[in-house]
Protein backbone atom coordinates (compact mmCIF):
# COMPACT_ATOMS: atom_id res chain seq x y z
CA UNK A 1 -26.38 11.83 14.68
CA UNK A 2 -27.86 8.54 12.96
CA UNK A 3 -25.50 5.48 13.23
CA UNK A 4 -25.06 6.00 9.06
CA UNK A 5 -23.65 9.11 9.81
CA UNK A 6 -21.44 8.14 12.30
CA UNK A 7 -20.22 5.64 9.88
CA UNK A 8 -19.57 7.69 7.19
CA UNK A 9 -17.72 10.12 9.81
CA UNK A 10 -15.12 7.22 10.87
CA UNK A 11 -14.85 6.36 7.11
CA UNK A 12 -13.77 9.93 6.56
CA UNK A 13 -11.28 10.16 9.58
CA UNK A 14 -9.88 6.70 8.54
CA UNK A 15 -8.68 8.51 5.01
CA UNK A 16 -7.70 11.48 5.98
CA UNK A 17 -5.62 9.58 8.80
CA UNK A 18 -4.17 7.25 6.25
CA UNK A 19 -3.45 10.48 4.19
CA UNK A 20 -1.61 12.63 6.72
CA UNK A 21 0.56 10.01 8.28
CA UNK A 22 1.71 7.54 4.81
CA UNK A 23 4.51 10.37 4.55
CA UNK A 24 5.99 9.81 8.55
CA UNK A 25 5.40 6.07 7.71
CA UNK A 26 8.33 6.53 4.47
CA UNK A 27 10.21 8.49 7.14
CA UNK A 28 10.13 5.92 9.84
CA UNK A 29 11.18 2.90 7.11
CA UNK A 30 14.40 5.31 6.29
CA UNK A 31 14.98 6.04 9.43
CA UNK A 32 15.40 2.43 11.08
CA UNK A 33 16.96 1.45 7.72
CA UNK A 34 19.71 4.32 8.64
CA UNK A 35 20.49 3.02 11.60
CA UNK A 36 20.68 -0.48 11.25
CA UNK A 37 23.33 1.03 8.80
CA UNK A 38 25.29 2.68 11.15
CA UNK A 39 24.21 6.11 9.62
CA UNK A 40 22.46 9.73 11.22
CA UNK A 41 19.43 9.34 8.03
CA UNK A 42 17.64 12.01 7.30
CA UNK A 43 14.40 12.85 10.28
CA UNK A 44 11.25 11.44 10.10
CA UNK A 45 9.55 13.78 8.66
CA UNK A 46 11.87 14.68 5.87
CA UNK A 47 9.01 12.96 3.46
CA UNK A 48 6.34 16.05 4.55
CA UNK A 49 9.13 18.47 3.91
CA UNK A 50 10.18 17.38 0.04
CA UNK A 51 6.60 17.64 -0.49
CA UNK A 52 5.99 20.65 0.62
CA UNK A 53 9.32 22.15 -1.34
CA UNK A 54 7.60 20.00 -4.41
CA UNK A 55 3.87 22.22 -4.07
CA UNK A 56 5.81 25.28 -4.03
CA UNK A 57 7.58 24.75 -7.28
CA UNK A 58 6.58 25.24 -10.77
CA UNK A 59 5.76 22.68 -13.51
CA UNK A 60 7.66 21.49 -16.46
CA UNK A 61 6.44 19.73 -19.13
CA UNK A 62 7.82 17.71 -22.44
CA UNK A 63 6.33 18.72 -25.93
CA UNK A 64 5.01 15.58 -26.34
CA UNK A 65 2.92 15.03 -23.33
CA UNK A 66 -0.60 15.73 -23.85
CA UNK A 67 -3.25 17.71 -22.40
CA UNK A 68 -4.52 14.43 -20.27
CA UNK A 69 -0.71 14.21 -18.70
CA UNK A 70 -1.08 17.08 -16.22
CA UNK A 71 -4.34 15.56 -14.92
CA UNK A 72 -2.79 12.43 -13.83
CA UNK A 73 -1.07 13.18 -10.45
CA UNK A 74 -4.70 14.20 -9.41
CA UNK A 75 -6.00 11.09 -10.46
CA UNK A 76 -3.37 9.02 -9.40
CA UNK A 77 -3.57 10.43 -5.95
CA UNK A 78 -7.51 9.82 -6.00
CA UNK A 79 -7.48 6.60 -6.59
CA UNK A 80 -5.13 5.97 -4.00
CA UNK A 81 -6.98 7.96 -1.38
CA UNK A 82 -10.63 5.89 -2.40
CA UNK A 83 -8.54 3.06 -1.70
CA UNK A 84 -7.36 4.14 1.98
CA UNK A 85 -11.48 5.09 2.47
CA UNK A 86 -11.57 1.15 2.58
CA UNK A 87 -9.27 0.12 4.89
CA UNK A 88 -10.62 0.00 8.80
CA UNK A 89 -8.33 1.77 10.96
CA UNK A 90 -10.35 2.98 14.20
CA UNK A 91 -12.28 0.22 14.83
CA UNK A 92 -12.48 -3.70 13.45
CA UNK A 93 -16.22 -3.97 12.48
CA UNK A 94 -18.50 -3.64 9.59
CA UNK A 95 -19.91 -0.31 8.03
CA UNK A 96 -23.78 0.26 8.69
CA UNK A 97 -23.78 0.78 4.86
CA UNK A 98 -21.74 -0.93 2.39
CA UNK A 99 -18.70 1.42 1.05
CA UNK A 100 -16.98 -1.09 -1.16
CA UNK A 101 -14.97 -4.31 -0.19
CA UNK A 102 -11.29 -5.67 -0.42
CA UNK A 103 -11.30 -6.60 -3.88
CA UNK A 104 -12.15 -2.74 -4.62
CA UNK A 105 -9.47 -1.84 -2.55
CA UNK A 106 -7.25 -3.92 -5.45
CA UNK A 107 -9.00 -2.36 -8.02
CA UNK A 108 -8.30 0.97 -7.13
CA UNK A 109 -4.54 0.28 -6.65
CA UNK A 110 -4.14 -1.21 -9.69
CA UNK A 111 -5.96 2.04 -11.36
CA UNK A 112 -3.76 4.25 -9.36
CA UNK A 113 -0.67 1.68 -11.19
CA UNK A 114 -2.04 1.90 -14.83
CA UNK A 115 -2.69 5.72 -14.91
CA UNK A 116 0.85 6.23 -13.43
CA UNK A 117 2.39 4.02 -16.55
CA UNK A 118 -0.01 6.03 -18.75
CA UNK A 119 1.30 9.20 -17.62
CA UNK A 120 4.93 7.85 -18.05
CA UNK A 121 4.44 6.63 -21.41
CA UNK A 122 2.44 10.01 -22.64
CA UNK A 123 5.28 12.15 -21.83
CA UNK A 124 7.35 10.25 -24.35
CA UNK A 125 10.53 9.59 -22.67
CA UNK A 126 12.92 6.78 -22.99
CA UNK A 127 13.14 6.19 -19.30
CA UNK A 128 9.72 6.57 -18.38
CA UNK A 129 8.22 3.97 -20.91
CA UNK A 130 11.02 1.53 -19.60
CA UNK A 131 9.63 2.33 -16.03
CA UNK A 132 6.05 1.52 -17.12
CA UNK A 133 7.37 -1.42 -18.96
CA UNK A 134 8.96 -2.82 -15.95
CA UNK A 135 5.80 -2.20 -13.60
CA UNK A 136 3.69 -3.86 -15.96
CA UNK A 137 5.70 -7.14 -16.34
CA UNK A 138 5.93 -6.65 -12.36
CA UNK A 139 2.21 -6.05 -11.94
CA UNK A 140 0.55 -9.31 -13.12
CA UNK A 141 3.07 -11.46 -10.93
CA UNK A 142 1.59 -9.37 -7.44
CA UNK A 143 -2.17 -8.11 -8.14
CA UNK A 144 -3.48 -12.36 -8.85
CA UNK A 145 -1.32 -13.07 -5.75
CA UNK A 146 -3.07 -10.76 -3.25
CA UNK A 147 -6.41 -11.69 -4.94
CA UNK A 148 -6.07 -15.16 -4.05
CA UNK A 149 -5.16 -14.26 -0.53
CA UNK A 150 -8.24 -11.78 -0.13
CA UNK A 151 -10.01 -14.69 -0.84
CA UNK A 152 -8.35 -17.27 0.82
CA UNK A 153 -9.18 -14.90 4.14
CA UNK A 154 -12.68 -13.99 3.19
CA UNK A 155 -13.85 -17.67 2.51
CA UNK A 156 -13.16 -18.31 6.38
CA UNK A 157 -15.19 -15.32 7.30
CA UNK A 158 -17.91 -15.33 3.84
CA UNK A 159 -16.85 -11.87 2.95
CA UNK A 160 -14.65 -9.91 1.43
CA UNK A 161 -15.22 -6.72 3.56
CA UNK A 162 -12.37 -5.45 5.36
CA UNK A 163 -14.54 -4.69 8.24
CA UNK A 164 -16.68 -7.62 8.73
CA UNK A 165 -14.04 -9.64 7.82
CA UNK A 166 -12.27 -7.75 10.62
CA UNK A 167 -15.14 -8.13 13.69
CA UNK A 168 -15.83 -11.93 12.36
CA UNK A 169 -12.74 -13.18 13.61
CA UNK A 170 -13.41 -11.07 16.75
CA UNK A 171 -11.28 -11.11 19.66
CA UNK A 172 -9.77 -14.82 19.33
CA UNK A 173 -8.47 -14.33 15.81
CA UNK A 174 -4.69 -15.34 17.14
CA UNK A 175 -6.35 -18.86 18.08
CA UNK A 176 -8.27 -19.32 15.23
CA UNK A 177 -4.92 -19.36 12.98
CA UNK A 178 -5.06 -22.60 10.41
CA UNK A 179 -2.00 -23.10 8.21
CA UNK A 180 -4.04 -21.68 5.17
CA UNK A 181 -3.77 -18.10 7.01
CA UNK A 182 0.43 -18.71 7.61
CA UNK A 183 1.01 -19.71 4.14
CA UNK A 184 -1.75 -16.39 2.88
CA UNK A 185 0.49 -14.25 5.52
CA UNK A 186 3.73 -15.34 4.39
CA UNK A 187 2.71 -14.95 0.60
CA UNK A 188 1.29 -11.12 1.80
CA UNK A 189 5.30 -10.79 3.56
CA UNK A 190 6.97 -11.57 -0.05
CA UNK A 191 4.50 -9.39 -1.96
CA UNK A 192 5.09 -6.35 0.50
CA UNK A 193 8.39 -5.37 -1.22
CA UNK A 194 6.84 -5.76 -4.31
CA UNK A 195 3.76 -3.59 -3.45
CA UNK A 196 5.80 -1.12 -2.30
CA UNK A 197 8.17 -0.95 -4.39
CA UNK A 198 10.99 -1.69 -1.89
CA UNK A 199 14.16 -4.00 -1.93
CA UNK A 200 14.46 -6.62 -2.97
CA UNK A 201 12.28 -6.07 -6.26
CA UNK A 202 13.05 -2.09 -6.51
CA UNK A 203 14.73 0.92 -4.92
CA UNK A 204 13.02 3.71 -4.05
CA UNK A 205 16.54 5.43 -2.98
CA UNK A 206 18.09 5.07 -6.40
CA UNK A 207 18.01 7.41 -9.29
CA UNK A 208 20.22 5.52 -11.15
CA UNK A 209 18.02 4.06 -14.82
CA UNK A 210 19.21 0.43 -15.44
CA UNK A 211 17.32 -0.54 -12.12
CA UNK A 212 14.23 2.07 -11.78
CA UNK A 213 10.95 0.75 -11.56
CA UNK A 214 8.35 3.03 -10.28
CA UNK A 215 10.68 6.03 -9.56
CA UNK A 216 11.46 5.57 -13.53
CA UNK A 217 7.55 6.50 -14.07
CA UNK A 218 7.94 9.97 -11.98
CA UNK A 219 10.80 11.05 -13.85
CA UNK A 220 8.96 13.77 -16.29
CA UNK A 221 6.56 14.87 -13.64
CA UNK A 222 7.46 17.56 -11.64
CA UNK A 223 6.42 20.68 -8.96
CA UNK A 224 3.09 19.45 -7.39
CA UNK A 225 2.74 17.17 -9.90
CA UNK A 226 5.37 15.71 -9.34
CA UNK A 227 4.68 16.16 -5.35
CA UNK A 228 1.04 14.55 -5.50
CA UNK A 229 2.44 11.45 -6.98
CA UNK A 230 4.89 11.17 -4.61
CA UNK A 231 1.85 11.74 -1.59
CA UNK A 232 0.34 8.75 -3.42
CA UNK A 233 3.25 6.85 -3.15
CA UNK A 234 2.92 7.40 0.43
CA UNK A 235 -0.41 6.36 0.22
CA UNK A 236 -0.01 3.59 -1.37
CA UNK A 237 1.97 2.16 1.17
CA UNK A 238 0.01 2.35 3.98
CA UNK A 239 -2.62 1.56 2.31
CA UNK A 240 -1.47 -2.00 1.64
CA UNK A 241 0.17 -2.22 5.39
CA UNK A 242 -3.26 -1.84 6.55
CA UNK A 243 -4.77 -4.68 4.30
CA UNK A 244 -1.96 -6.98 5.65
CA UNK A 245 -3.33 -5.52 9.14
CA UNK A 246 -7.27 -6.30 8.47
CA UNK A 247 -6.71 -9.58 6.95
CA UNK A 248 -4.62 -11.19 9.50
CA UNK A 249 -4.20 -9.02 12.50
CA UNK A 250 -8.03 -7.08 13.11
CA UNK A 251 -7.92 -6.38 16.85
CA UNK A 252 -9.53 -2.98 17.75
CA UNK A 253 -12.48 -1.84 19.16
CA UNK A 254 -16.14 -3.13 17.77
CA UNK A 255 -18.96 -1.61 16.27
CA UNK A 256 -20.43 -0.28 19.79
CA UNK A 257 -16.81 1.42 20.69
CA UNK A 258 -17.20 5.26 21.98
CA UNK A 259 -14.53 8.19 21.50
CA UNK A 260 -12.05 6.42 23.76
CA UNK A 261 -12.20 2.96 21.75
CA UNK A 262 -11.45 4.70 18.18
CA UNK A 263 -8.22 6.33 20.05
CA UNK A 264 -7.31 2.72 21.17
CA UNK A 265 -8.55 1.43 17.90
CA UNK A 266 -5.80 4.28 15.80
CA UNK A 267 -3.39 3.13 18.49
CA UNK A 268 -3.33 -0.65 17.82
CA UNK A 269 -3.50 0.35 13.92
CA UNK A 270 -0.12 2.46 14.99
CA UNK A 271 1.33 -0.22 16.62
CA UNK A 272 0.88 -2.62 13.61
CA UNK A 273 2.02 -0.58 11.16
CA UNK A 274 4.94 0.59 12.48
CA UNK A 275 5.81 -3.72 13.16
CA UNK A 276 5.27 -3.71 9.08
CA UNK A 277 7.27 -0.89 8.48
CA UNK A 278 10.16 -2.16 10.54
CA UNK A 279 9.92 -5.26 8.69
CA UNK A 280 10.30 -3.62 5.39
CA UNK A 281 12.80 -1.65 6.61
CA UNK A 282 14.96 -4.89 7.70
CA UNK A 283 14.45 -6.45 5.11
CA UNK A 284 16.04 -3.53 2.57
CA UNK A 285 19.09 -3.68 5.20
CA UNK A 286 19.44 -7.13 5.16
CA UNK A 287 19.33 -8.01 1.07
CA UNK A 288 20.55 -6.32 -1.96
CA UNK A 289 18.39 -5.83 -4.97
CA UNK A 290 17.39 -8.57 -7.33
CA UNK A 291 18.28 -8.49 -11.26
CA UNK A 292 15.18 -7.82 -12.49
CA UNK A 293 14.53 -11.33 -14.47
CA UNK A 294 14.91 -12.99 -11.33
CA UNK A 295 11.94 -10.99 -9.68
CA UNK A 296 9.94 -13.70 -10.84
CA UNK A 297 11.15 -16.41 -8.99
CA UNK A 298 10.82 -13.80 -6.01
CA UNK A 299 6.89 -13.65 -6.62
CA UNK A 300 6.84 -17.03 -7.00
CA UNK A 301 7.23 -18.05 -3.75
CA UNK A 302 4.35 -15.90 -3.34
CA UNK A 303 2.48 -17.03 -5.75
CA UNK A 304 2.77 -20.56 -4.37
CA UNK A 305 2.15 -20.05 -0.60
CA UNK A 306 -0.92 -18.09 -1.86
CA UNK A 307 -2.43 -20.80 -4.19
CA UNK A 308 -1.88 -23.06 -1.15
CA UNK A 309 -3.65 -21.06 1.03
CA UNK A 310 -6.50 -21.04 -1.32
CA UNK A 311 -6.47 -24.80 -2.14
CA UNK A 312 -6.54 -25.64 1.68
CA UNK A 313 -9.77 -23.19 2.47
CA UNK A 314 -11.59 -24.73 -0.91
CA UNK A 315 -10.20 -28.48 0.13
């Protein structure tokens, strides 16, 4: 099999991996959040289980939702699955061919965002279009924020691929820390909620309308509708755990890694995540939700540690 192959194999197994296992990530984040609050929880793989219940269901729709509305869940769920074909997950190193970069990555989430307000404001419900409202004022405090710390990473490395950007800082990446990749890291920990859609900026537990934010959006989809957005959710997730990983923690095997270095390589990508998750999941346990118009002194922090980060690479 030519090398391009190869590479287009791994990119392949790196989605469908994200794919399968965003749902068990959700189920590990509820889990530790049960017990650091004294409580059973639900089992970790409670997620693949509501989704299956949701695929076997049927569909309702409003009377006002258009034709377009039912096709959304499938596009949502696209776009959030081209973005996980980006992220490097077996091995840290660059693809023979070029399959898109970081910035893509961004792009795709935020087209996976505006198609889910779209399909929340097409149905024509009062709660939905506050939902999409929200995530929209929400939106343009996070997606310049993780732009400026894409590139406050790739200027170090002269790239904005997740891969080469990975195998340039090689094996020594934890001494070749400056303060412009502590401030980009901590700006990437503030934005995680947000990204999310965790605690402090929203609840994904809550069904409760003054303080929905993205589950306001899902409220008039349903059956595998309804279950597909909720797998993109999942996605989602992951997804942006594994930027933090790439940009500021890309051990794994290199380019010239056999069968046994893309097991190690899925293993440290395990081993990351689940640190991320467990963050998220403390910090939900440890803070209560924010009012909504102070979210944006939340970002801001984020917004400044980012713009810091930049200005010392540039400087």
């Amino acid at each position: 099999m030519m090398s391009g192959e190869i590479s287009v194999v791994i990119v392949l197994l790196d989605m469908a991996l994200l794919v399968l296992i965003g749902p068990l990530v959700t189920g590990i984040i509820q889990k530790i959040k049960a017990r650091l609050q004294c409580r059973q929880g639900a089992g970790v793989l409670q997620p693949y289980r509501d989704i299956r219940k949701l695929l076997r269901k049927g569909t309702v729709q409003a009377d006002t939702a258009s034709g377009f509305f039912r096709s959304i869940p499938v596009l949502v769920l696209a776009a959030t699955v081209a973005a996980g074909a980006l992220v490097p997950v077996m091995r840290a190193a660059p693809p023979v061919f070029p399959m898109g970069d970081a910035i893509m990555l961004l792009g795709l989430l935020a087209l996976a965002r505006f198609l889910t307000a779209l399909g929340a404001l097409d149905a024509g419900g009062a709660f939905g279009g506050m939902g999409a409202s929200r995530e929209m004022t929400i939106a343009p405090l996070v997606e310049p924020v993780l732009m400026m710390v894409v590139f406050s990473t790739a200027l170090a490395a002269g790239t904005t691929e997740l891969g080469a950007l990975a195998a340039h800082r090689g094996t020594s990446w934890i001494l070749s820390w400056r303060a412009a990749d502590f401030l980009g890291f901590a700006a990437m920990l503030v934005l995680l909620p947000a990204e999310t859609g965790r605690i402090p900026v929203d609840n994904p537990d809550t069904h409760l309308e003054l303080t929905m934010l993205h589950e306001g959006m899902l409220l008039e989809h349903s059956g595998p509708g309804l279950g597909c957005m909720l797998l993109a959710s999942h996605a989602r997730q992951i997804v942006t755990l594994g930027l933090v990983s790439a940009l500021f923690f890309p051990f794994g095997p290199t380019e010239s890694a056999g069968a046994m270095g893309l097991l190690l390589g899925a293993g440290a990508f395990a081993v990351k995540i689940l640190v991320l998750a467990g963050f998220l999941a403390l910090v939900e346990s440890s803070y209560a939700k924010l009012r909504l118009f102070r979210v944006p002194q939340y970002l801001g922090v984020g917004f400044v540690c980012a713009l810091t980060a930049l200005a010392l690479r540039i400087l």
